[in-house]
Protein backbone atom coordinates (compact mmCIF):
# COMPACT_ATOMS: atom_id res chain seq x y z
CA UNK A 1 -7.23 1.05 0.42
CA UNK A 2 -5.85 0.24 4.17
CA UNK A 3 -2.04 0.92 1.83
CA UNK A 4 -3.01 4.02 0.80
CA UNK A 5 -3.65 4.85 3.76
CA UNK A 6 -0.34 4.01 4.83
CA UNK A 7 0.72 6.10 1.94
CA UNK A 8 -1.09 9.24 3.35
CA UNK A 9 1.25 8.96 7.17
CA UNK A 10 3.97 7.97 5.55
CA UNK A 11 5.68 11.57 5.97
CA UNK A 12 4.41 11.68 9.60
CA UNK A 13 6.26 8.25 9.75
CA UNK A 14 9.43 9.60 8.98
CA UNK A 15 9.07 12.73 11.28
CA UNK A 16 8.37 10.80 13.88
CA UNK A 17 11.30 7.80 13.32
CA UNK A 18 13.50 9.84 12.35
CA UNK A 19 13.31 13.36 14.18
CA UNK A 20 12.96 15.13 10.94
CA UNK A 21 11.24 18.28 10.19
CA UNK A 22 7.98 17.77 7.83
CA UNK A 23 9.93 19.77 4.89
CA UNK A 24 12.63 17.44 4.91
CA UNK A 25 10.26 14.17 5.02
CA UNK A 26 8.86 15.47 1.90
CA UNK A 27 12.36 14.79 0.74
CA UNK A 28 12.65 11.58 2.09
CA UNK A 29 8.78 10.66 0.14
CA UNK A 30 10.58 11.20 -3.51
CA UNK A 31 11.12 7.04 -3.56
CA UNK A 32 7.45 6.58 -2.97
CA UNK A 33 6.65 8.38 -6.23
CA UNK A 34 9.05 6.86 -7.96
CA UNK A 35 8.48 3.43 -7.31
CA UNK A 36 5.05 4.39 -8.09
CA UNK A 37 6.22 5.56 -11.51
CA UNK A 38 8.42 2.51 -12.38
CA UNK A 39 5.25 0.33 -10.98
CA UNK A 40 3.26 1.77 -13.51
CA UNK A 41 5.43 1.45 -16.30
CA UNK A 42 6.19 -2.32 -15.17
CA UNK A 43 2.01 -3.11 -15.05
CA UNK A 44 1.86 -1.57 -18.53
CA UNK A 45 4.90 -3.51 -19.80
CA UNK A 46 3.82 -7.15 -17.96
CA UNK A 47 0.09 -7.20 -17.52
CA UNK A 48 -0.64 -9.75 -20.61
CA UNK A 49 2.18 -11.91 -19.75
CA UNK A 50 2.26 -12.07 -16.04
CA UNK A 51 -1.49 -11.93 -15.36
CA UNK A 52 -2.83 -9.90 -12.91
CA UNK A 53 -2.97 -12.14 -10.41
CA UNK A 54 0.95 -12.42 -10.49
CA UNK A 55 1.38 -8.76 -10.20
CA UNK A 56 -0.81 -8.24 -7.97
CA UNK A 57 0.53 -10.71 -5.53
CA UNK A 58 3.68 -8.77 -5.89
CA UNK A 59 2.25 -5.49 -5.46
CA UNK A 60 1.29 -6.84 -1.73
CA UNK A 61 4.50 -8.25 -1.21
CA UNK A 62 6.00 -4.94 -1.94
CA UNK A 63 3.74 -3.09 0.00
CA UNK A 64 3.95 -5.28 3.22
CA UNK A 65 7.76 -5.59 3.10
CA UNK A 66 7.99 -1.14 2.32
CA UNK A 67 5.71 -0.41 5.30
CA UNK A 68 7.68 -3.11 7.52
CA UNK A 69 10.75 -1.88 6.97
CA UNK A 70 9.72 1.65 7.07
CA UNK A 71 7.87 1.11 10.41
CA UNK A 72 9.64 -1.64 12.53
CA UNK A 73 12.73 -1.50 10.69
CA UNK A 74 16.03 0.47 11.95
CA UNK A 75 15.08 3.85 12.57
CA UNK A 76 17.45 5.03 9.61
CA UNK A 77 17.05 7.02 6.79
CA UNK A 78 18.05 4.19 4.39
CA UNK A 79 15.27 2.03 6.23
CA UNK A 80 12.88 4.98 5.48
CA UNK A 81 13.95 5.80 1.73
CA UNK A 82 14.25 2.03 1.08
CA UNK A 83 10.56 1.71 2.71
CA UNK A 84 9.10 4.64 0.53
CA UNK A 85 10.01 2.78 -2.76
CA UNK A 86 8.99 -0.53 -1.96
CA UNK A 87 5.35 1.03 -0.43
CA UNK A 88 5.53 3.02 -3.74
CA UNK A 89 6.04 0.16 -6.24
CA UNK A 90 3.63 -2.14 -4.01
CA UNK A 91 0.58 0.57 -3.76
CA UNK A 92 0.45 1.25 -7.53
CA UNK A 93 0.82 -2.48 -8.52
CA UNK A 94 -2.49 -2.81 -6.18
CA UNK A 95 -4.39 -0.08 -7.12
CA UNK A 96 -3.13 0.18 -10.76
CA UNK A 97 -4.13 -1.32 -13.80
CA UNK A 98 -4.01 -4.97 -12.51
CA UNK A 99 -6.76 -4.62 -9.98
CA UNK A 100 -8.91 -3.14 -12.68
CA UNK A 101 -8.37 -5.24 -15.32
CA UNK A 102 -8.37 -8.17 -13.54
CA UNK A 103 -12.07 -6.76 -12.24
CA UNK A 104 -13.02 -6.14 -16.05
CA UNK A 105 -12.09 -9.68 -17.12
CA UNK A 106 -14.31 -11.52 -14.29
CA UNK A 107 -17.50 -10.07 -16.06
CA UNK A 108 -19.62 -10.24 -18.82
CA UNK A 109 -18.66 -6.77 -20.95
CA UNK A 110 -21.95 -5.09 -19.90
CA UNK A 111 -21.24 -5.48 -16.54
CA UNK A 112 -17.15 -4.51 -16.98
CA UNK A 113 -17.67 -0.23 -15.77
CA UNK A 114 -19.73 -1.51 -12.99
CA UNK A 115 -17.47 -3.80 -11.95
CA UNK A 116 -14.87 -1.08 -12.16
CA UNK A 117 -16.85 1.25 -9.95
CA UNK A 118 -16.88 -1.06 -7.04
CA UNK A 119 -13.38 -1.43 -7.47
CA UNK A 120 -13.21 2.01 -6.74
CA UNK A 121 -15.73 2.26 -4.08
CA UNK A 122 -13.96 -0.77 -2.41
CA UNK A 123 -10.62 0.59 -2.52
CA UNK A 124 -11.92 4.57 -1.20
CA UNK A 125 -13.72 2.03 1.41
CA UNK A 126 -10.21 0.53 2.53
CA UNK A 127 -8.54 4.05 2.74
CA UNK A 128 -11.25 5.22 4.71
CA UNK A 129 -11.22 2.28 7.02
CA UNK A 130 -7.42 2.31 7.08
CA UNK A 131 -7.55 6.08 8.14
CA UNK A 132 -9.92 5.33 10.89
CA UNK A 133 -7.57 2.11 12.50
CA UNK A 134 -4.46 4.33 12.17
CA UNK A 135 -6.98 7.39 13.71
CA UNK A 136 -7.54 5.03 16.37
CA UNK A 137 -4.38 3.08 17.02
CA UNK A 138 -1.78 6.38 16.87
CA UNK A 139 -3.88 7.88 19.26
CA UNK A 140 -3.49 5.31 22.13
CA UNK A 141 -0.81 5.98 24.76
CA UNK A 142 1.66 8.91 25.62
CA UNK A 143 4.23 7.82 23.24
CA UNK A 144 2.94 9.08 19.46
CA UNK A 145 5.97 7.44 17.40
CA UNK A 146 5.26 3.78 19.10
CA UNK A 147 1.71 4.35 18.56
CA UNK A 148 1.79 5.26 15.00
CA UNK A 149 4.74 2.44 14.62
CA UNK A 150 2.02 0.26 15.66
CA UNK A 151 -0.88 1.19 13.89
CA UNK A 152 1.31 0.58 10.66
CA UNK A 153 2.14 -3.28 12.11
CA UNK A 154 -2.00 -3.43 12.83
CA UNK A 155 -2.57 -2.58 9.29
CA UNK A 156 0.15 -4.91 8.01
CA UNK A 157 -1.77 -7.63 9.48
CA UNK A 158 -5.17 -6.69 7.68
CA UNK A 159 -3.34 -6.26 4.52
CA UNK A 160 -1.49 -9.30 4.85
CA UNK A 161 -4.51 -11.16 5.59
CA UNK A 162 -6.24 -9.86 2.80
CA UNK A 163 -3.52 -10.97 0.18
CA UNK A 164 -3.40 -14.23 1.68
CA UNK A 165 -7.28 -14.50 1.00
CA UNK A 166 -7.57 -12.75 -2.07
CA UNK A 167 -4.78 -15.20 -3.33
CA UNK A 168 -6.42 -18.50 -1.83
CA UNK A 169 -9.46 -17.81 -3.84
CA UNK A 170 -9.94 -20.05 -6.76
CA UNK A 171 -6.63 -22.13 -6.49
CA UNK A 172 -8.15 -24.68 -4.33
């Protein structure tokens, strides 16, 4: 959720880094949706033999290394378009089929659209909690672009502490 978030200032991002007017960041958004695309066809294609667990891990990784680069990276449009596709193809592994599936194989079948519903609730949780640290961090100091470059690197951390905990579970 705190990734889609990300997703939803991404444009604002690139305004901001990059001194471009909101029209043209829209251009600059087009690898988000199509990493997002090629994520979905990948899931689809890979779920039964990588596991979820597998593509989910990557799905972080992706989305940790797009919003880096995109937010403490050069301030180039490369950085930016680069960034887009990686937060694409990371947010859609996450929030994509592996996440539920993965939720509908930890229960018993009766229990499988509940189990999907918190999924949901959990992840609108996360984008709402997201929105409200990026709310509160871009809105600290004179300086808007270090401010929002910063509330990006703040929600790195929470993702990337998440990952590492959701992928500690169990293996021990």
């Amino acid at each position: 959720g705190v990734g889609q978030a990300a997703v939803i200032l991404f444009p604002t991002l690139a305004v901001l880094r990059l001194s471009v007017t909101p029209a043209a960041s829209g251009l600059l958004m087009l690898p988000l949706a199509l990493g997002g695309v090629a994520a979905t066809v990948g899931v689809m294609m890979a779920l039964d033999r990588l596991g979820a667990r597998r593509l989910l891990a990557a799905g972080g990784a992706a989305t940790l290394a797009g919003v880096l680069l995109a937010a403490a990276g050069p301030a180039t449009h490369w950085s930016l378009l680069v960034g887009a596709g990686l937060l694409g193809l990371g947010i859609t592994g996450l929030s994509g089929g592996s996440l539920r599936y993965a939720a509908g194989r930890a229960v018993a079948v009766e229990l499988q659209g509940p189990a999907q519903g918190a999924v949901a609730l959990l992840t609108n949780v996360g984008v709402l909690a997201g929105s409200l640290l990026f709310g509160a961090l871009a809105g600290v100091g004179q300086d808007e672009r270090a401010a929002l470059e910063a509330a990006m690197l703040a929600a790195c951390v929470l993702m990337g502490g998440s990952f590492l905990a959701a992928n500690t579970q169990g293996s021990a």
